[in-house]
N, C-alpha and C. Protein backbone atom coordinates (compact mmCIF):
# COMPACT_ATOMS: atom_id res chain seq x y z
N UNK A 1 0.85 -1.19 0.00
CA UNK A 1 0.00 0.00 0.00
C UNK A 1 0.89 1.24 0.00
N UNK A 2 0.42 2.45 -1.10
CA UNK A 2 1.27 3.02 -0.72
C UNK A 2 0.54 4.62 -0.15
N UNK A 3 1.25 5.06 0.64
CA UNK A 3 0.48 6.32 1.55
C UNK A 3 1.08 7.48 0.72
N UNK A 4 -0.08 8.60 1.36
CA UNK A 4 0.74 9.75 0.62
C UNK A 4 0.29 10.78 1.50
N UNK A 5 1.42 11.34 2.09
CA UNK A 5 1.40 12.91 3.21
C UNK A 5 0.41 13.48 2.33
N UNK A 6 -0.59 14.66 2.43
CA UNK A 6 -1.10 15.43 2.03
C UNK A 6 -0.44 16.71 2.43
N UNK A 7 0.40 16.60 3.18
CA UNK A 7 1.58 17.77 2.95
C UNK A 7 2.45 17.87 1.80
N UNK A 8 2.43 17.00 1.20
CA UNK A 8 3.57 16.70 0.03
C UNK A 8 2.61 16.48 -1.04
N UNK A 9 1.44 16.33 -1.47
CA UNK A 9 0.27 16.48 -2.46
C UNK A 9 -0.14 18.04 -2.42
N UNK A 10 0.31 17.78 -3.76
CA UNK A 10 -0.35 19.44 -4.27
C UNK A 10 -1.02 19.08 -6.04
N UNK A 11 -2.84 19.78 -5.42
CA UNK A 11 -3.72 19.70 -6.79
C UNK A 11 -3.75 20.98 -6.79
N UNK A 12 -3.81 21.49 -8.02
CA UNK A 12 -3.33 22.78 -8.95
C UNK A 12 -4.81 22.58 -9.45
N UNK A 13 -5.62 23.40 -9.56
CA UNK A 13 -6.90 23.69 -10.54
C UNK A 13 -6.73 24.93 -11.09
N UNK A 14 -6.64 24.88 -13.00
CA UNK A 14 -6.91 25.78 -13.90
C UNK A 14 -8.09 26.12 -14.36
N UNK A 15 -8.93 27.30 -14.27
CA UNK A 15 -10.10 27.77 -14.91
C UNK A 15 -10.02 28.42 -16.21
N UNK A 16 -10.09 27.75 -17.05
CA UNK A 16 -9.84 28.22 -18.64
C UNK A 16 -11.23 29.27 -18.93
N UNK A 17 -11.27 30.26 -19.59
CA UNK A 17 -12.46 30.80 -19.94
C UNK A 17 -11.92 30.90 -21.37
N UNK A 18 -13.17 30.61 -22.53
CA UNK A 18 -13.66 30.91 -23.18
C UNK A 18 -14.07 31.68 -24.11
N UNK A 19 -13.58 32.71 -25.20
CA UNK A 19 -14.59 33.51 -25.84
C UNK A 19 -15.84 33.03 -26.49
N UNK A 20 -16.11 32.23 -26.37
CA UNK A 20 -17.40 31.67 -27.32
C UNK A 20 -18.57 30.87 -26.17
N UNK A 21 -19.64 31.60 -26.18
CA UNK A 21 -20.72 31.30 -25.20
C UNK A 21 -21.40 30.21 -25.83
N UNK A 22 -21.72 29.28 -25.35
CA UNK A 22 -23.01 28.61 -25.90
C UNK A 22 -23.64 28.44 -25.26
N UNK A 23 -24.99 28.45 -25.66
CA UNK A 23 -26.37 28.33 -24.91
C UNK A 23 -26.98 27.33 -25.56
N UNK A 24 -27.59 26.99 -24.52
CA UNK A 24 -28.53 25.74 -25.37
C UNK A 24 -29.17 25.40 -25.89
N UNK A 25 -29.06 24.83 -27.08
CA UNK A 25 -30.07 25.02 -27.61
C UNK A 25 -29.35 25.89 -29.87
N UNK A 26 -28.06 26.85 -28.92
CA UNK A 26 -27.38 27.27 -30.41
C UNK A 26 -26.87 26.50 -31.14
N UNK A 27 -25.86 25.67 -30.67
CA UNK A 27 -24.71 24.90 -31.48
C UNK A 27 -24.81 23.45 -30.55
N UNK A 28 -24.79 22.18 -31.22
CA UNK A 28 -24.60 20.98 -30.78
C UNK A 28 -23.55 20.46 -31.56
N UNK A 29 -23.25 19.37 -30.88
CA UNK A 29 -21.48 18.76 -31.55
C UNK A 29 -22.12 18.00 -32.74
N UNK A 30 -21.45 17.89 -33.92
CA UNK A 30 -21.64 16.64 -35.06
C UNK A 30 -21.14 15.85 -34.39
N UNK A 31 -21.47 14.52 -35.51
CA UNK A 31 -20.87 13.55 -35.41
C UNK A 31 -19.90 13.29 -34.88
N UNK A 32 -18.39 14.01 -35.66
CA UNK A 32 -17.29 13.65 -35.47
C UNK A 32 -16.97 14.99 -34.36
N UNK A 33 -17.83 15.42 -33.35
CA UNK A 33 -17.25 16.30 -32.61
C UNK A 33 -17.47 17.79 -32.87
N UNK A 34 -16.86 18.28 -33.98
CA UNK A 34 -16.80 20.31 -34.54
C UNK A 34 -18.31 20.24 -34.27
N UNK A 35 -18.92 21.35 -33.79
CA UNK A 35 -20.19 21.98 -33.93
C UNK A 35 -20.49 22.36 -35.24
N UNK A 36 -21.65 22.47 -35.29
CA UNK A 36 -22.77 22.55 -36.76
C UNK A 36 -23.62 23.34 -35.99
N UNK A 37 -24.23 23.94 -37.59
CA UNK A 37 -25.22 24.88 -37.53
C UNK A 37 -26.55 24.27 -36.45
N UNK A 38 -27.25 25.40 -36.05
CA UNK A 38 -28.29 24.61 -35.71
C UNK A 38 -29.38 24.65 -36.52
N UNK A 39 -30.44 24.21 -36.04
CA UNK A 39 -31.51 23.48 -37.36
C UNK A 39 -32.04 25.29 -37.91
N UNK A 40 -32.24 26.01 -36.91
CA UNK A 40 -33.06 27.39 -37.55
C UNK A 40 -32.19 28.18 -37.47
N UNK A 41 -30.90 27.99 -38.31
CA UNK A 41 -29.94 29.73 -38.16
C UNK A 41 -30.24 30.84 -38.42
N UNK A 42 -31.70 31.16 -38.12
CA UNK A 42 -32.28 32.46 -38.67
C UNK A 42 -32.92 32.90 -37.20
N UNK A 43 -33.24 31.74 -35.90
CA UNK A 43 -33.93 31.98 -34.64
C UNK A 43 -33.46 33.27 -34.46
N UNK A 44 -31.91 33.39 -34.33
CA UNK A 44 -31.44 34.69 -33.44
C UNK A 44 -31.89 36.09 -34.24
N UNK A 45 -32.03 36.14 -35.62
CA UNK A 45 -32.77 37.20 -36.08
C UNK A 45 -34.13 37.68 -36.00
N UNK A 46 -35.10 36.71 -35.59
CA UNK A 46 -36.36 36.71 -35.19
C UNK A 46 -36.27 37.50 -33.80
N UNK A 47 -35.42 36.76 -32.73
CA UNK A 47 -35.44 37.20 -31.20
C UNK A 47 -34.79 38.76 -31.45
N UNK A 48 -33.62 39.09 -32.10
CA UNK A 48 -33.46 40.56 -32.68
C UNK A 48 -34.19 41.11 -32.39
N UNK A 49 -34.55 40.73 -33.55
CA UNK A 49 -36.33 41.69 -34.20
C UNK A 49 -37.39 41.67 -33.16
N UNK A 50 -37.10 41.07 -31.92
CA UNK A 50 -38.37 41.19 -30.97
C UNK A 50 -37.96 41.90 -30.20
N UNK A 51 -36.70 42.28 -30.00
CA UNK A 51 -36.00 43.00 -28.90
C UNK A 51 -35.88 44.46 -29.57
N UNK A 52 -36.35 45.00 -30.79
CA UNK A 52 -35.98 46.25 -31.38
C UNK A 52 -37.51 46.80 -30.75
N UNK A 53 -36.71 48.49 -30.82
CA UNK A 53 -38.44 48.95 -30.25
C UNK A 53 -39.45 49.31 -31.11
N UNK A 54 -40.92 49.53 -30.30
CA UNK A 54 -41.89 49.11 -31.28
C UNK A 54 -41.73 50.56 -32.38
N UNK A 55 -42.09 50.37 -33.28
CA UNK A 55 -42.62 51.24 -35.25
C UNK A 55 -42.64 52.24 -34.34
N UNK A 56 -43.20 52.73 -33.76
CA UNK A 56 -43.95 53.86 -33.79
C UNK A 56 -43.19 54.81 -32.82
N UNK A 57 -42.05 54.18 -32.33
CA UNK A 57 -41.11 54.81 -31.55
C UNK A 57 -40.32 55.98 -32.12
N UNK A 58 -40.29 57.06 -31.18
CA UNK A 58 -39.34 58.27 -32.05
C UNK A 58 -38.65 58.53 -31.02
N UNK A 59 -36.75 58.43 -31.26
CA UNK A 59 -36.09 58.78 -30.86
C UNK A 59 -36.01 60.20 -29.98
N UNK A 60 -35.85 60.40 -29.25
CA UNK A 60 -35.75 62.16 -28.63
C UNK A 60 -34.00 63.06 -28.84
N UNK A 61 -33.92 63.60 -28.33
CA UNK A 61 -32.72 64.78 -28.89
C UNK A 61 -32.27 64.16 -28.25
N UNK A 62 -32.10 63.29 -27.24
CA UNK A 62 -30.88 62.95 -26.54
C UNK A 62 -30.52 61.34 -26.85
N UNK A 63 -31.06 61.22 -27.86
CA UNK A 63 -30.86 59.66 -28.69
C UNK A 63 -31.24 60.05 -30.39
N UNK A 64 -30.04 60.37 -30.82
CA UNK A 64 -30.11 61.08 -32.25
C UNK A 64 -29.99 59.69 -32.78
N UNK A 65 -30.52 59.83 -34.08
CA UNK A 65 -30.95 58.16 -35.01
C UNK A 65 -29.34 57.74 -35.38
N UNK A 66 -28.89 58.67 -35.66
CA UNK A 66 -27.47 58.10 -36.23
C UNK A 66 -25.82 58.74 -35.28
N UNK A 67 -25.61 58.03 -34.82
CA UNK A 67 -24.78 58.29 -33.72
C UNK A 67 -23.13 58.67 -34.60
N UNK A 68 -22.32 59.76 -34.28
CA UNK A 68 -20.91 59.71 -34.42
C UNK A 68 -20.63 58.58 -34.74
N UNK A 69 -19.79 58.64 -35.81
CA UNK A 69 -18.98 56.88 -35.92
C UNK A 69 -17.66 57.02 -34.79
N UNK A 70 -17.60 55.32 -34.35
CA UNK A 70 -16.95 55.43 -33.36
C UNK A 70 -15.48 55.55 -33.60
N UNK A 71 -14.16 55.73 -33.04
CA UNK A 71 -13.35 55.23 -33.07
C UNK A 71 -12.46 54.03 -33.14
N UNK A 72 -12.94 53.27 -32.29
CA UNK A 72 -13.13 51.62 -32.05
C UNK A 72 -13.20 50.53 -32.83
N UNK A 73 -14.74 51.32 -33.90
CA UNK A 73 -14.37 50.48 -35.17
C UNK A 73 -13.97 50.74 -36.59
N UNK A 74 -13.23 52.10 -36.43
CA UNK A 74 -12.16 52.08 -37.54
C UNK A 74 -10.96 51.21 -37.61
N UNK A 75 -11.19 50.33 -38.68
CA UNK A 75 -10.29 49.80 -38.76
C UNK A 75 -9.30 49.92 -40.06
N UNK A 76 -9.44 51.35 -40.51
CA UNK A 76 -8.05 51.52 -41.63
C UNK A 76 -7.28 53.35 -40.84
C-alpha cells in the first residue's frame, strides 16, 4: 500500500475561460465532434427583431438616429 502525506500532495486547478458562449439550444457537436449549424440559423434574427423597439417609436434629442462613428471600429 502506498500512503501519501497530504503535505507533500499538491492539486493545482486551472479555470480556462472561453470567448465563445453557448447556450442551449445554439450549437450541438456533429458527429465527429466540430459543432454545426443549428436546425433554424435564422432563430437569433427573429429574437433581434423582438428585442428592437416598437414602429412607432421616435427617438428624442438625446438619442439622435445616427450616432458619431466610433473610433473603435475604424479599422483603416
Amino acid at each position: 500500500t502506498i500512503m501519501s502525506d497530504s503535505e507533500d500532495s499538491t492539486v493545482t486547478y486551472t479555470t480556462v475561460s472561453s470567448p465563445y458562449v453557448v447556450r442551449s439550444g445554439d450549437v450541438s457537436p456533429g458527429e465527429d465532434g466540430p459543432p454545426v449549424m443549428p436546425e433554424d440559423p435564422y432563430a437569433y434574427v427573429v429574437a433581434a427583431f423582438q428585442a428592437l423597439p416598437a414602429p412607432d417609436y421616435v427617438p428624442g434629442p438625446e438619442e439622435p438616429e445616427q450616432a458619431p462613428p466610433s473610433p473603435f471600429l475604424s479599422l483603416i
